[in-house]
N, C-alpha and C. Protein backbone atom coordinates (compact mmCIF):
# COMPACT_ATOMS: atom_id res chain seq x y z
N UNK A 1 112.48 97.19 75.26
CA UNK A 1 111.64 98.17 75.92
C UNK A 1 112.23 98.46 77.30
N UNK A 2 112.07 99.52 78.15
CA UNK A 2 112.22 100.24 79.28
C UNK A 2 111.00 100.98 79.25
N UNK A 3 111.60 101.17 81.27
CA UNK A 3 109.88 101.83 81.83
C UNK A 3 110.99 103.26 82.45
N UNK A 4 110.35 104.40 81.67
CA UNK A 4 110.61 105.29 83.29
C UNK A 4 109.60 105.70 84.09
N UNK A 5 110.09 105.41 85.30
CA UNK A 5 109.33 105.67 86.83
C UNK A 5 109.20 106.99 87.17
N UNK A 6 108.93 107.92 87.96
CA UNK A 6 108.74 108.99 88.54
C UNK A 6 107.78 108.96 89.78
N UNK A 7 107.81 109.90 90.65
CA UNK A 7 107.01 110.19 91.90
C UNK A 7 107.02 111.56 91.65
N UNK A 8 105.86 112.48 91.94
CA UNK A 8 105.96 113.51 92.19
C UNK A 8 104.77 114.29 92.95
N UNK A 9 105.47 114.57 93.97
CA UNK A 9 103.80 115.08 95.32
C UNK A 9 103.20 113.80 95.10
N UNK A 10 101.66 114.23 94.24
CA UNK A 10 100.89 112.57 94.74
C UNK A 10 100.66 112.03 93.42
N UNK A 11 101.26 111.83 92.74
CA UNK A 11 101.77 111.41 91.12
C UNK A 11 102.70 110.42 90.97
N UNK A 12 101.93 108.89 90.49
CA UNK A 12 103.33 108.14 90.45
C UNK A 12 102.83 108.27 88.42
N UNK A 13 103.87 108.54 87.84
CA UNK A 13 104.19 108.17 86.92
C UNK A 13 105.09 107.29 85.81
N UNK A 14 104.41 106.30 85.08
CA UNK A 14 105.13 105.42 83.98
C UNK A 14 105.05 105.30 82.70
N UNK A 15 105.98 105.51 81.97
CA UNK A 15 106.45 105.78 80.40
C UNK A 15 107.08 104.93 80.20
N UNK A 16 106.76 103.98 78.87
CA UNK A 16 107.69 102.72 78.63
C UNK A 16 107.85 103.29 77.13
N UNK A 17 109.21 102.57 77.22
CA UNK A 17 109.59 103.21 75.62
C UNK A 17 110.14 102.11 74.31
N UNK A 18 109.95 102.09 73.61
CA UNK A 18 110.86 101.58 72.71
C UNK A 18 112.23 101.51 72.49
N UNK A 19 113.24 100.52 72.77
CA UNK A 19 114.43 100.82 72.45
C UNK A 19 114.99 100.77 71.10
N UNK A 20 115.52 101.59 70.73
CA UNK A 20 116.48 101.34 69.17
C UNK A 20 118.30 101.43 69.69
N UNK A 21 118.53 101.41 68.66
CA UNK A 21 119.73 101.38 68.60
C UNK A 21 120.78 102.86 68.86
N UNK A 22 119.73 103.79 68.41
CA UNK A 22 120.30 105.16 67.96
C UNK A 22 119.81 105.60 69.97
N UNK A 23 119.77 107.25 69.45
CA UNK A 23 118.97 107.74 70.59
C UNK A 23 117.86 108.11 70.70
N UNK A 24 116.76 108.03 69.83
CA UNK A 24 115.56 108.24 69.44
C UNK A 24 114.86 107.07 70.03
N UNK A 25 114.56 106.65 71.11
CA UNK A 25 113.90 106.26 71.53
C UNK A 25 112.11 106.64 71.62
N UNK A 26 111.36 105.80 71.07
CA UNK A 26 109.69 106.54 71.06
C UNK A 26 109.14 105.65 72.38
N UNK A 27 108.37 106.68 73.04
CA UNK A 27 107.17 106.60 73.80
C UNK A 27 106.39 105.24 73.07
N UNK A 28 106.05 104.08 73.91
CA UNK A 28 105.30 103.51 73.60
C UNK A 28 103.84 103.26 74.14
N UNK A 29 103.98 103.70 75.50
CA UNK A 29 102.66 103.98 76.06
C UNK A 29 103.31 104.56 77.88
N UNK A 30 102.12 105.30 78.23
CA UNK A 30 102.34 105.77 79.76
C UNK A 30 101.56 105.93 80.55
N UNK A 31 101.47 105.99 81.66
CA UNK A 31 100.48 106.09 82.43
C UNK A 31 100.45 106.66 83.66
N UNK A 32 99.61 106.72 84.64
CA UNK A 32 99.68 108.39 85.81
C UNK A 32 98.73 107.82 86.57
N UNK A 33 99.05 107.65 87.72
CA UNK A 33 97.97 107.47 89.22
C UNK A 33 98.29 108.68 89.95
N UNK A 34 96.95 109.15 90.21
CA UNK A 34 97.03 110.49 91.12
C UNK A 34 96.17 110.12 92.49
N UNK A 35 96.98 110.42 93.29
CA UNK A 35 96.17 110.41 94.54
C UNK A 35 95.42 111.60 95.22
N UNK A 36 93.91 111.77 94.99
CA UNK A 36 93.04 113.06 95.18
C UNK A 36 92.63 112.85 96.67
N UNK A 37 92.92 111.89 97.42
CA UNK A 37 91.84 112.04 98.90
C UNK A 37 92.85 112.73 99.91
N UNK A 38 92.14 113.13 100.79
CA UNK A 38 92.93 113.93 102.25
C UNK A 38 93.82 112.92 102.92
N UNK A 39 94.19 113.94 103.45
CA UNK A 39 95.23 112.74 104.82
C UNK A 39 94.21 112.36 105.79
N UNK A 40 94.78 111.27 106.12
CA UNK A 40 93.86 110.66 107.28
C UNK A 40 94.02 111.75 108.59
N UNK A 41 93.14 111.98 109.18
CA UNK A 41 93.42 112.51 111.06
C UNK A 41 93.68 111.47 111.82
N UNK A 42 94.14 112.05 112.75
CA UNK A 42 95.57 111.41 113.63
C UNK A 42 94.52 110.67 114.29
N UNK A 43 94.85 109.66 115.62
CA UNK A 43 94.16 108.80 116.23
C UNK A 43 94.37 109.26 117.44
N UNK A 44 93.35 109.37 118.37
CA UNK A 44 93.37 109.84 119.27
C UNK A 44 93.65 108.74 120.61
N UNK A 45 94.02 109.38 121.92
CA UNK A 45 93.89 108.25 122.96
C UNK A 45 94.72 106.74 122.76
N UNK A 46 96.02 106.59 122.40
CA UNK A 46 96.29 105.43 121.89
C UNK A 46 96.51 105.25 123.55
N UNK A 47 96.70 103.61 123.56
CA UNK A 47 97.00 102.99 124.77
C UNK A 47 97.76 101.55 124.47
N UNK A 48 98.74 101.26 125.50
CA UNK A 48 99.50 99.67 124.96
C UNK A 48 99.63 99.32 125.93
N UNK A 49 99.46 98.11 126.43
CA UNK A 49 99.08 97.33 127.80
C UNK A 49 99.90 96.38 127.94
N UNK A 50 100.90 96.56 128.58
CA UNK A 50 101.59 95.30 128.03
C UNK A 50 101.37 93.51 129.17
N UNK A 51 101.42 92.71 128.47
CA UNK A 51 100.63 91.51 129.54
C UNK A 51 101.94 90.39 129.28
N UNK A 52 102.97 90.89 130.13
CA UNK A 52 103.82 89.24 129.65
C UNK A 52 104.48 89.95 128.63
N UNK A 53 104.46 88.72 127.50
CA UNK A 53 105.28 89.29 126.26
C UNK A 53 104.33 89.80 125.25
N UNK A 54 102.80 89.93 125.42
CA UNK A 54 101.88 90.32 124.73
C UNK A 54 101.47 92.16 124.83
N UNK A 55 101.14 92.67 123.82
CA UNK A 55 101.63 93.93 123.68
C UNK A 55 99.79 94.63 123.22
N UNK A 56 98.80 94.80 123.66
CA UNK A 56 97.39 95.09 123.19
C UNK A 56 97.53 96.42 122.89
N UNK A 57 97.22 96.81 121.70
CA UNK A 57 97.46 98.56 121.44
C UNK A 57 95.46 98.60 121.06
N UNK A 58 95.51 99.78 121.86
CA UNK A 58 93.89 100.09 121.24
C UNK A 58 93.75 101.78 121.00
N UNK A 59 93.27 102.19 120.79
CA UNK A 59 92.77 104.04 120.05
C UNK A 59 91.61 104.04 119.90
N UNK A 60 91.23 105.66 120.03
CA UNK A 60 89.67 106.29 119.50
C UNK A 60 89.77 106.44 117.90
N UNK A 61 89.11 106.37 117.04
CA UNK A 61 89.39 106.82 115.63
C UNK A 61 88.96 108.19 115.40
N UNK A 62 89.09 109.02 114.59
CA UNK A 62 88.35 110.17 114.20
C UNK A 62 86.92 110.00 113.88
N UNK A 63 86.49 111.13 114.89
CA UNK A 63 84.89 110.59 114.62
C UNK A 63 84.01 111.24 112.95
N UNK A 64 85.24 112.36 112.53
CA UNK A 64 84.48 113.20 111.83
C UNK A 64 84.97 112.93 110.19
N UNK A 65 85.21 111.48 110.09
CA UNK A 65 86.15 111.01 108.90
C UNK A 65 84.71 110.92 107.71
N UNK A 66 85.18 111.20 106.95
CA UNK A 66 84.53 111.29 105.37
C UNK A 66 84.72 109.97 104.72
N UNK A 67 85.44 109.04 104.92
CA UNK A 67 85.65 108.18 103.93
C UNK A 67 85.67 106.06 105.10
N UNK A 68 85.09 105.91 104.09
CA UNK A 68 85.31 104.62 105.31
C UNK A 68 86.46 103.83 105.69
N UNK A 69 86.83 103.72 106.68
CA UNK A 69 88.23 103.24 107.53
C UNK A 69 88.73 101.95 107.82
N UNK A 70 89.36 101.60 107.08
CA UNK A 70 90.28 99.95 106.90
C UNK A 70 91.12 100.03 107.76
N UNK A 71 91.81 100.83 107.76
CA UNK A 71 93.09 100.83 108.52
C UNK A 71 93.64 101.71 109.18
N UNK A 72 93.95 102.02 110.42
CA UNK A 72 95.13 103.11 111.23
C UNK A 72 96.56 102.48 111.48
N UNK A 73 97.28 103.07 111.16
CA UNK A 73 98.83 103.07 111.18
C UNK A 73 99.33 103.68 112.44
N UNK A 74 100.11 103.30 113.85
CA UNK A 74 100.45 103.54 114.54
C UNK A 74 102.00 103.44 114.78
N UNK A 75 102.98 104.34 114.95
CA UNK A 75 104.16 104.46 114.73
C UNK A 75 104.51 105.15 116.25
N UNK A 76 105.71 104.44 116.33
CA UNK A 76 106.07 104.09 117.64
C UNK A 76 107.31 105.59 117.60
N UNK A 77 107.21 106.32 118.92
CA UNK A 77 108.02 107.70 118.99
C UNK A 77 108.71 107.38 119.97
N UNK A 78 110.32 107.84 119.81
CA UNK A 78 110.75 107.24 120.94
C UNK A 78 110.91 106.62 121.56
């Protein structure tokens, strides 16, 4: 057996197949995760303080978010 992989926009897709000998390989089963939710909004007000070798990053979150919030991702520019 083999898997093929794919990504596409917000589509990960997997098809595993049967191997033979020839080139007729059959589909043995597949499957599709779609990602339907929005992008997160950006974070507002970030701030980094630095104390010594200690580095405190804090932000406002979006106040007007639809979905409940685990996590913000902050990526460093420059």
């Amino acid at each position: 057996m083999f898997v093929d992989v794919s990504v596409e926009e917000n589509t990960l897709k997997l098809t595993s197949y049967t191997a033979t000998k020839d080139e007729n390989s059959k589909v043995y089963n597949h499957y599709m995760i779609t990602r339907n939710d929005s992008k997160p909004k950006k974070v507002e007000a970030v701030k980094c303080i630095l104390s010594g070798n200690k580095v405190t990053i804090s932000c406002n979150s979006p106040s007007d978010i639809a979905e409940p919030v685990r996590v913000f991702r902050i990526y460093e520019k420059n």
